[in-house]
N, C-alpha and C. Protein backbone atom coordinates (compact mmCIF):
# COMPACT_ATOMS: atom_id res chain seq x y z
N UNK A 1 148.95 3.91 322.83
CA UNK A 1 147.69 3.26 322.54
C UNK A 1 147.84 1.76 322.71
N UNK A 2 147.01 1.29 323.28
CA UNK A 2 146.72 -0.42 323.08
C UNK A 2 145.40 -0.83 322.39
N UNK A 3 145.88 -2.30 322.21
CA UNK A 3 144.56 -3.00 321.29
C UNK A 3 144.25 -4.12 322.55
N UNK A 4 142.82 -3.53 321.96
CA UNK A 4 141.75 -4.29 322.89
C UNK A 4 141.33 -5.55 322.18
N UNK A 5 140.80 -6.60 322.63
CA UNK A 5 139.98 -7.38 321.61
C UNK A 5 139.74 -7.16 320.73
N UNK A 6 138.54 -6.72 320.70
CA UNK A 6 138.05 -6.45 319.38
C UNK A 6 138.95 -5.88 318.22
N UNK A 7 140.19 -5.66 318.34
CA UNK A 7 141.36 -4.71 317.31
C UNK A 7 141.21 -3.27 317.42
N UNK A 8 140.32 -2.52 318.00
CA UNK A 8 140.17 -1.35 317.77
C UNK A 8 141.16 -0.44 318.97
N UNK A 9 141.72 0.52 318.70
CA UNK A 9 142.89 1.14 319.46
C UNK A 9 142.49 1.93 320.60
N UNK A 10 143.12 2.00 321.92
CA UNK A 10 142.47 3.02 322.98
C UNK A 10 143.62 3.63 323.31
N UNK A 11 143.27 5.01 323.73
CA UNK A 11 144.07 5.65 324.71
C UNK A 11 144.35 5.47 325.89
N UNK A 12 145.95 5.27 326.30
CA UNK A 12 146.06 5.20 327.71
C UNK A 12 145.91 6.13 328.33
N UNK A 13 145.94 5.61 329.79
CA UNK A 13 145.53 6.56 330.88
C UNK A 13 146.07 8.54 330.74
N UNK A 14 147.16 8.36 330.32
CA UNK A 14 147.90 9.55 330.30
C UNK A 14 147.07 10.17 329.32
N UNK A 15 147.24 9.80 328.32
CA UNK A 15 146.97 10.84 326.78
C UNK A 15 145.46 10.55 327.18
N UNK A 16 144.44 10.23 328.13
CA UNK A 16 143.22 10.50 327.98
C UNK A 16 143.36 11.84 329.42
N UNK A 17 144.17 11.70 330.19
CA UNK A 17 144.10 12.95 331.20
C UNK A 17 144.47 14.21 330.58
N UNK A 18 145.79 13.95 329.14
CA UNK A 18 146.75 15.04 328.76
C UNK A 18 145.46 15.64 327.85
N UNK A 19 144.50 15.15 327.35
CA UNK A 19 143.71 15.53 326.44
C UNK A 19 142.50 16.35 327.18
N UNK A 20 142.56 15.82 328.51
CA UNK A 20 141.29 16.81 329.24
C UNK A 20 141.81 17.79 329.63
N UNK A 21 142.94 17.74 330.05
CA UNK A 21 144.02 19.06 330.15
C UNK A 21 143.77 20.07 329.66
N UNK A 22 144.49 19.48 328.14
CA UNK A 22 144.42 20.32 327.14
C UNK A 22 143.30 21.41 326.14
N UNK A 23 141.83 20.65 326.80
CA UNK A 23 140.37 20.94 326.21
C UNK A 23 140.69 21.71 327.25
N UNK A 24 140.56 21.76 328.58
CA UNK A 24 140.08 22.40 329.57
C UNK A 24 141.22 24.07 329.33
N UNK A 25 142.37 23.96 329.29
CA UNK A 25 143.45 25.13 329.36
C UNK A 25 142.52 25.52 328.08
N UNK A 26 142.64 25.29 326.86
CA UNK A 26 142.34 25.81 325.56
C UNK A 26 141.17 26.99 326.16
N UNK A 27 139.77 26.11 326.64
CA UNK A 27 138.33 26.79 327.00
C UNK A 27 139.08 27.93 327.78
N UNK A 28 139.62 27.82 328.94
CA UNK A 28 140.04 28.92 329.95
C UNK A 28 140.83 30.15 328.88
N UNK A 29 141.92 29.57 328.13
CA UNK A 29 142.67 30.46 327.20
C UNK A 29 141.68 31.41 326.45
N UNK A 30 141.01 30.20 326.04
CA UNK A 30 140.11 31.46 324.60
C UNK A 30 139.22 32.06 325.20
N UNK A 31 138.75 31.67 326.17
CA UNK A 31 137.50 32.63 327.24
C UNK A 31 138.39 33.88 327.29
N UNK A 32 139.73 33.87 328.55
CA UNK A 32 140.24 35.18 328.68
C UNK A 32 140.25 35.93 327.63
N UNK A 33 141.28 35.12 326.48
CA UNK A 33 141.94 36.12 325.36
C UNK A 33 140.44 36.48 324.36
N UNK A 34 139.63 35.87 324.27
CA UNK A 34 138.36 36.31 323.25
C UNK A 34 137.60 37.27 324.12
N UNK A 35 137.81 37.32 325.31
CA UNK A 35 136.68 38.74 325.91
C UNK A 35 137.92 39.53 326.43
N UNK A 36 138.87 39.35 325.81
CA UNK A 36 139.86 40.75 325.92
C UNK A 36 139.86 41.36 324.27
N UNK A 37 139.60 40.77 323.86
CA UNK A 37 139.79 41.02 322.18
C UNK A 37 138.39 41.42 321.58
N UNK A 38 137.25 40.98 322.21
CA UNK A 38 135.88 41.53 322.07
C UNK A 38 135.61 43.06 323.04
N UNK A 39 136.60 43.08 323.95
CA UNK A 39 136.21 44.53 324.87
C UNK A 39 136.60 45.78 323.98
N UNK A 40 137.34 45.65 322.66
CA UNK A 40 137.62 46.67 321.82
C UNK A 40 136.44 47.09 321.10
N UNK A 41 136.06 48.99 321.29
CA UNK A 41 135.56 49.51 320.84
C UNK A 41 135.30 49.23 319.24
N UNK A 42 133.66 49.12 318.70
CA UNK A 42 133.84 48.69 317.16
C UNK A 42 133.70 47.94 316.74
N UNK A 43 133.44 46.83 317.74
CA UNK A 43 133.50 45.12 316.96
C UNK A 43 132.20 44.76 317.20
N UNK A 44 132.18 44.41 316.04
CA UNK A 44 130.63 43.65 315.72
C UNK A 44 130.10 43.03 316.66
N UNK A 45 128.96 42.29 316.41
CA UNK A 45 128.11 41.45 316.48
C UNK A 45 128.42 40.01 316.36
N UNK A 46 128.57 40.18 315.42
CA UNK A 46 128.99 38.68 314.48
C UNK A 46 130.67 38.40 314.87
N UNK A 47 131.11 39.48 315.44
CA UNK A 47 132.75 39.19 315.77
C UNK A 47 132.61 38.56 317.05
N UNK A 48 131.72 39.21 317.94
CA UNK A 48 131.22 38.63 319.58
C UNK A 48 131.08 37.10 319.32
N UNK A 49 129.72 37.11 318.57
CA UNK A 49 129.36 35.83 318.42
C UNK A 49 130.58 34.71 318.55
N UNK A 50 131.53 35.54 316.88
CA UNK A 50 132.61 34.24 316.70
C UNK A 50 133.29 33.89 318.15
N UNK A 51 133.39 35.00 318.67
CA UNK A 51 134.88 35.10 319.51
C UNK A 51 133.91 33.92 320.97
N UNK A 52 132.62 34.16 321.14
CA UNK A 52 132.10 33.16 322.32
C UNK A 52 131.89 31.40 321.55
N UNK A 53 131.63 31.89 320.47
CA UNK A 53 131.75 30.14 319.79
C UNK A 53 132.64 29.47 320.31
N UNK A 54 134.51 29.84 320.18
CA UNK A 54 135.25 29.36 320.37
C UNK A 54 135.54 28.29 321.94
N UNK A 55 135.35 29.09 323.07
CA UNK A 55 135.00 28.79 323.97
C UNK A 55 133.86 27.44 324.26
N UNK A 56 132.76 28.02 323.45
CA UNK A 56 132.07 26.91 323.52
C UNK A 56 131.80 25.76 323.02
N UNK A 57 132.47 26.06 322.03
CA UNK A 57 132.87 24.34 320.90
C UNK A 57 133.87 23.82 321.75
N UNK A 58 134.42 23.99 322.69
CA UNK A 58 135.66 23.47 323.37
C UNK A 58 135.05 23.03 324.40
N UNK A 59 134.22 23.79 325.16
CA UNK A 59 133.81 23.12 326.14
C UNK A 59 132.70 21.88 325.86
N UNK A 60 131.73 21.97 324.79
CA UNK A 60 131.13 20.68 324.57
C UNK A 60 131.64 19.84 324.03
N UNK A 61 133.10 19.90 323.43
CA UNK A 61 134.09 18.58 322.82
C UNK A 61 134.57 18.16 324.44
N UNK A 62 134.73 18.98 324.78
CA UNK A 62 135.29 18.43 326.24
C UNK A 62 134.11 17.63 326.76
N UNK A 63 132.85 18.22 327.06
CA UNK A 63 131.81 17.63 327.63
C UNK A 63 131.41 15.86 327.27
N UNK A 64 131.13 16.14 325.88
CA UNK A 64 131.05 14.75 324.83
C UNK A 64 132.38 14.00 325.28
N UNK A 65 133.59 14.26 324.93
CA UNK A 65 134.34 13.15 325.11
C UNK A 65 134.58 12.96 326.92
N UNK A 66 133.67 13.39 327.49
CA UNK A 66 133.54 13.19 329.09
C UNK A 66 132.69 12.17 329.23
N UNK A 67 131.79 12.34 328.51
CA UNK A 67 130.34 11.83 328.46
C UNK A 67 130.79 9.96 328.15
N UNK A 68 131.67 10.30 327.13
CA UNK A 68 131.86 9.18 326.26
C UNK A 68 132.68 7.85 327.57
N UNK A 69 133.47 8.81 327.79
CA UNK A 69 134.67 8.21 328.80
C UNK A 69 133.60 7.90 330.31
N UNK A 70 132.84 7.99 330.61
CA UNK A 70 131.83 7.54 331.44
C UNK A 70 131.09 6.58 331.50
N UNK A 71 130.83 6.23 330.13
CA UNK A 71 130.26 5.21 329.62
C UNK A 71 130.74 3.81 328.92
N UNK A 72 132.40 4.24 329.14
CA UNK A 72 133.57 2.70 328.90
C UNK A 72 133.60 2.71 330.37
N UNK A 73 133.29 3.20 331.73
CA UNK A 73 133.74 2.50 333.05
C UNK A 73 132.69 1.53 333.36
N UNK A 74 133.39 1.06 334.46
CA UNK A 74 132.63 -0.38 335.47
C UNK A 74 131.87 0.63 336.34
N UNK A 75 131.29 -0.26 336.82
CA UNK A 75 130.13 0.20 337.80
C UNK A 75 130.95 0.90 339.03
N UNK A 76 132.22 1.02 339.96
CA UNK A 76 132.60 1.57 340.73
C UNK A 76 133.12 2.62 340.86
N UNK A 77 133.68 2.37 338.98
CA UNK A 77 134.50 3.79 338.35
C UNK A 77 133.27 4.51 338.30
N UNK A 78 132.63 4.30 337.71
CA UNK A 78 130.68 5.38 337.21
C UNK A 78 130.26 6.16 338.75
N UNK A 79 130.91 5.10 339.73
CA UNK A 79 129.92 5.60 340.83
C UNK A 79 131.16 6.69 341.81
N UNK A 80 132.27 6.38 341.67
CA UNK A 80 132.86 7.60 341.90
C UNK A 80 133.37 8.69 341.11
N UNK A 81 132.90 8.28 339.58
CA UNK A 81 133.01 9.89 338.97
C UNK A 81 131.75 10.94 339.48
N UNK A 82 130.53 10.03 339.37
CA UNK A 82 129.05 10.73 339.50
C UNK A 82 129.64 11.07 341.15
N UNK A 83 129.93 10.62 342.20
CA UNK A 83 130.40 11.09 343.60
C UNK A 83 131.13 12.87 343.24
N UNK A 84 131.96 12.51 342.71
CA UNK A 84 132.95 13.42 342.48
C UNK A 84 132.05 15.08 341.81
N UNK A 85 131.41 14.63 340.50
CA UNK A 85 131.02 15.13 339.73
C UNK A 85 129.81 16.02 341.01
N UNK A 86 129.10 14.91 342.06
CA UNK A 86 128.48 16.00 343.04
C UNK A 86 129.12 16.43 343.87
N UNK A 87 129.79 16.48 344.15
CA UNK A 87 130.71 17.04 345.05
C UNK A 87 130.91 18.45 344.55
N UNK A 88 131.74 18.18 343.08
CA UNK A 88 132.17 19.67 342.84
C UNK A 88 131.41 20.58 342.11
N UNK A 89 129.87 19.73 341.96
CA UNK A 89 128.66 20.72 341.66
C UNK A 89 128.44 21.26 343.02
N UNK A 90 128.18 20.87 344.07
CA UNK A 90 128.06 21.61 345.00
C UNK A 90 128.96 22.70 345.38
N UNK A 91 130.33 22.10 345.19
CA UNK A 91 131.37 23.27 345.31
C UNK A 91 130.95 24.62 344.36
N UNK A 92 130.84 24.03 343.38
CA UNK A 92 130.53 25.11 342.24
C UNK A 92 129.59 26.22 342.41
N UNK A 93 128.26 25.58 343.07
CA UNK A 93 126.88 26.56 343.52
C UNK A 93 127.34 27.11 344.31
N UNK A 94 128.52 27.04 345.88
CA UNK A 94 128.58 27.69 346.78
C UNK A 94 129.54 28.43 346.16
N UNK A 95 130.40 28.43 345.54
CA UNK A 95 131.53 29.66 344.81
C UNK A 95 130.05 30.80 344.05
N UNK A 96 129.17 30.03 343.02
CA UNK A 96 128.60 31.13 342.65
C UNK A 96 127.50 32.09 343.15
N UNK A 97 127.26 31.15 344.36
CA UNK A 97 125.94 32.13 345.62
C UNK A 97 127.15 33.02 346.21
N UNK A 98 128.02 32.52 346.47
CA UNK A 98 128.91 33.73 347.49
C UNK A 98 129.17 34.87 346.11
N UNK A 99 129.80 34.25 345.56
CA UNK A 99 130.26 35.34 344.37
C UNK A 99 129.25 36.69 343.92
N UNK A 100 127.93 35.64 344.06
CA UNK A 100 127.03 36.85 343.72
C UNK A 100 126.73 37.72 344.79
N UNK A 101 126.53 36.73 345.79
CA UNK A 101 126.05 38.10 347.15
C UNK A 101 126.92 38.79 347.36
N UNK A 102 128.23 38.72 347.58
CA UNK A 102 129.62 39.47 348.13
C UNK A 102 129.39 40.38 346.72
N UNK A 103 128.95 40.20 345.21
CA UNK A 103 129.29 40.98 344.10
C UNK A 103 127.77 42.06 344.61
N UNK A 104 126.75 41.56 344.71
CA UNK A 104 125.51 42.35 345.24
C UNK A 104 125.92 43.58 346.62
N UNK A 105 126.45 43.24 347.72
CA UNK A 105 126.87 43.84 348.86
C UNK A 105 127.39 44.47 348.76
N UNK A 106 128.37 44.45 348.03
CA UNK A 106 129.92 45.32 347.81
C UNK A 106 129.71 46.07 346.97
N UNK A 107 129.02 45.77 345.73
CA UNK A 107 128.46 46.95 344.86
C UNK A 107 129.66 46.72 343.45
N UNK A 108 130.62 45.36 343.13
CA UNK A 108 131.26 45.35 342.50
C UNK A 108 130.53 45.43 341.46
N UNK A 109 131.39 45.62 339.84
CA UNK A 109 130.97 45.54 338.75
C UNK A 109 130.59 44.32 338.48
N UNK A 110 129.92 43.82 337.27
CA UNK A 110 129.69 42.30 336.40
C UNK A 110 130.87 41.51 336.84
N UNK A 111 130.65 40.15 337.66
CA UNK A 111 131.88 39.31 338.14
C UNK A 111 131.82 38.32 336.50
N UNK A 112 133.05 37.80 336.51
CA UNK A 112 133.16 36.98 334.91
C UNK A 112 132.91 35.68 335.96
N UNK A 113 131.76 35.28 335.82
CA UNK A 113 131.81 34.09 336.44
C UNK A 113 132.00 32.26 336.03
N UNK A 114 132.69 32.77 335.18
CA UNK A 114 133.22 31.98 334.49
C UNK A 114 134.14 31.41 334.90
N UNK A 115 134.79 32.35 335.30
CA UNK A 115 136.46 31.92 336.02
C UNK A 115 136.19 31.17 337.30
N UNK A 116 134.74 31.00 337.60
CA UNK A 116 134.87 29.52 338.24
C UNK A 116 134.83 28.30 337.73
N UNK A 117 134.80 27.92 337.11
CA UNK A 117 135.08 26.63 336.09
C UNK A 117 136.04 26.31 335.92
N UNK A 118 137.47 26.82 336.07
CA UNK A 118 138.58 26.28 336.29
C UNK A 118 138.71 25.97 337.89
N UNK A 119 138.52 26.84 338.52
CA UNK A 119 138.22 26.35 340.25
C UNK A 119 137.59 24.71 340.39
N UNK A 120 136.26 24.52 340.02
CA UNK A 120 135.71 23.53 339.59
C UNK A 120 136.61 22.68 339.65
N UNK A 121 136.60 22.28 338.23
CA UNK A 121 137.57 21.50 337.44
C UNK A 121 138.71 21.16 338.69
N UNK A 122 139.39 21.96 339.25
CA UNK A 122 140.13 21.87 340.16
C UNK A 122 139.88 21.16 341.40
N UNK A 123 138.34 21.43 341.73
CA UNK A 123 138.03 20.87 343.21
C UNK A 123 137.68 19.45 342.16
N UNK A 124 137.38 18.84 341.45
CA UNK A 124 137.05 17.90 340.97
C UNK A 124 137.75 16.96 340.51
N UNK A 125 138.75 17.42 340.31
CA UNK A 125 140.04 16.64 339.81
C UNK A 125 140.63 16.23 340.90
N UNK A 126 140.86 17.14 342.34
CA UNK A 126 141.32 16.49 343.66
C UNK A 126 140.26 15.48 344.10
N UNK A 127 139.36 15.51 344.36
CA UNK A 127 138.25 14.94 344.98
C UNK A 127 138.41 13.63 344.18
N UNK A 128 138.00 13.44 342.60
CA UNK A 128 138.54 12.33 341.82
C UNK A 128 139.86 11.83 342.40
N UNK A 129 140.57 12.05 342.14
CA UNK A 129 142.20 11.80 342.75
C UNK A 129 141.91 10.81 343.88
N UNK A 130 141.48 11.48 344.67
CA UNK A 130 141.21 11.26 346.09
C UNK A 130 140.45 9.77 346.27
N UNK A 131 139.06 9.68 345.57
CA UNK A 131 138.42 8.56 345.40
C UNK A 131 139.17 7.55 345.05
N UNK A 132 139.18 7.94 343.52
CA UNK A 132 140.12 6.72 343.01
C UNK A 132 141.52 6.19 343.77
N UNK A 133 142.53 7.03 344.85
CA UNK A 133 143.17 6.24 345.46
C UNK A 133 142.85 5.73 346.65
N UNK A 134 141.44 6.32 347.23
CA UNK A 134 140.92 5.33 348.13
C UNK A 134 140.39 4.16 348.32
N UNK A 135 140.03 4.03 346.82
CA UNK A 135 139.51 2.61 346.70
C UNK A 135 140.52 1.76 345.50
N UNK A 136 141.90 2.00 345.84
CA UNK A 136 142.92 1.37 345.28
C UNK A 136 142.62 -0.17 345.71
């Protein structure tokens, strides 16, 4: 951590990436392991519920402290996260139009389409990467 002016403490670069990391693995973790643990015959309602909460309190702590960290950048940083951020929304829509038609055609069961959001995250994090060392 360093002190800024004002005295108040920030995270460096690392422990603010190790922390999106870590939100992001957690969401992916408890998604798998809570709809493997909800597919057991018997379980409530209220057990479903809990078991999708988890997932999703993780992903809007993630979201918020995204949100937050968007709004300490300069105007070049803002304009290549929002770059980035369309980029891998677009990536994202074309994973889930194919996903669905190839799942429609083929006649597969319910796709967890969820498990594109780590894909995401992935095309977004290169693409970021990418920006930010292009305009080193």
């Amino acid at each position: 951590m360093t002190t800024i002016p004002n005295g108040k403490k920030r995270m460096g670069k690392f422990a603010r990436h190790f922390l999106e990391a870590a939100l992001a693995t957690g969401f992916v973790i408890s998604f798998v392991a809570g709809k493997d643990l909800v597919a057991v015959e018997g379980v409530t309602t209220a057990s479903r519920l809990m078991g999708a909460l988890v997932p999703v309190s993780l992903l809007t702590i993630w979201f918020l402290y995204y949100f937050f960290q968007i709004r300490r950048m300069d105007e070049l940083e803002r304009y290549l996260e929002v770059l980035s951020l369309a980029v891998a929304g677009g990536v994202c829509m074309w994973i889930v139009i194919v996903w669905g038609t190839l799942s429609a055609f083929m006649q597969w069961e319910e796709a967890d389409i969820m498990l594109a959001a780590p894909i995401v995250a992935g095309v977004y994090g290169l693409i970021r990467g990418f920006m930010m060392v292009r305009y080193r």
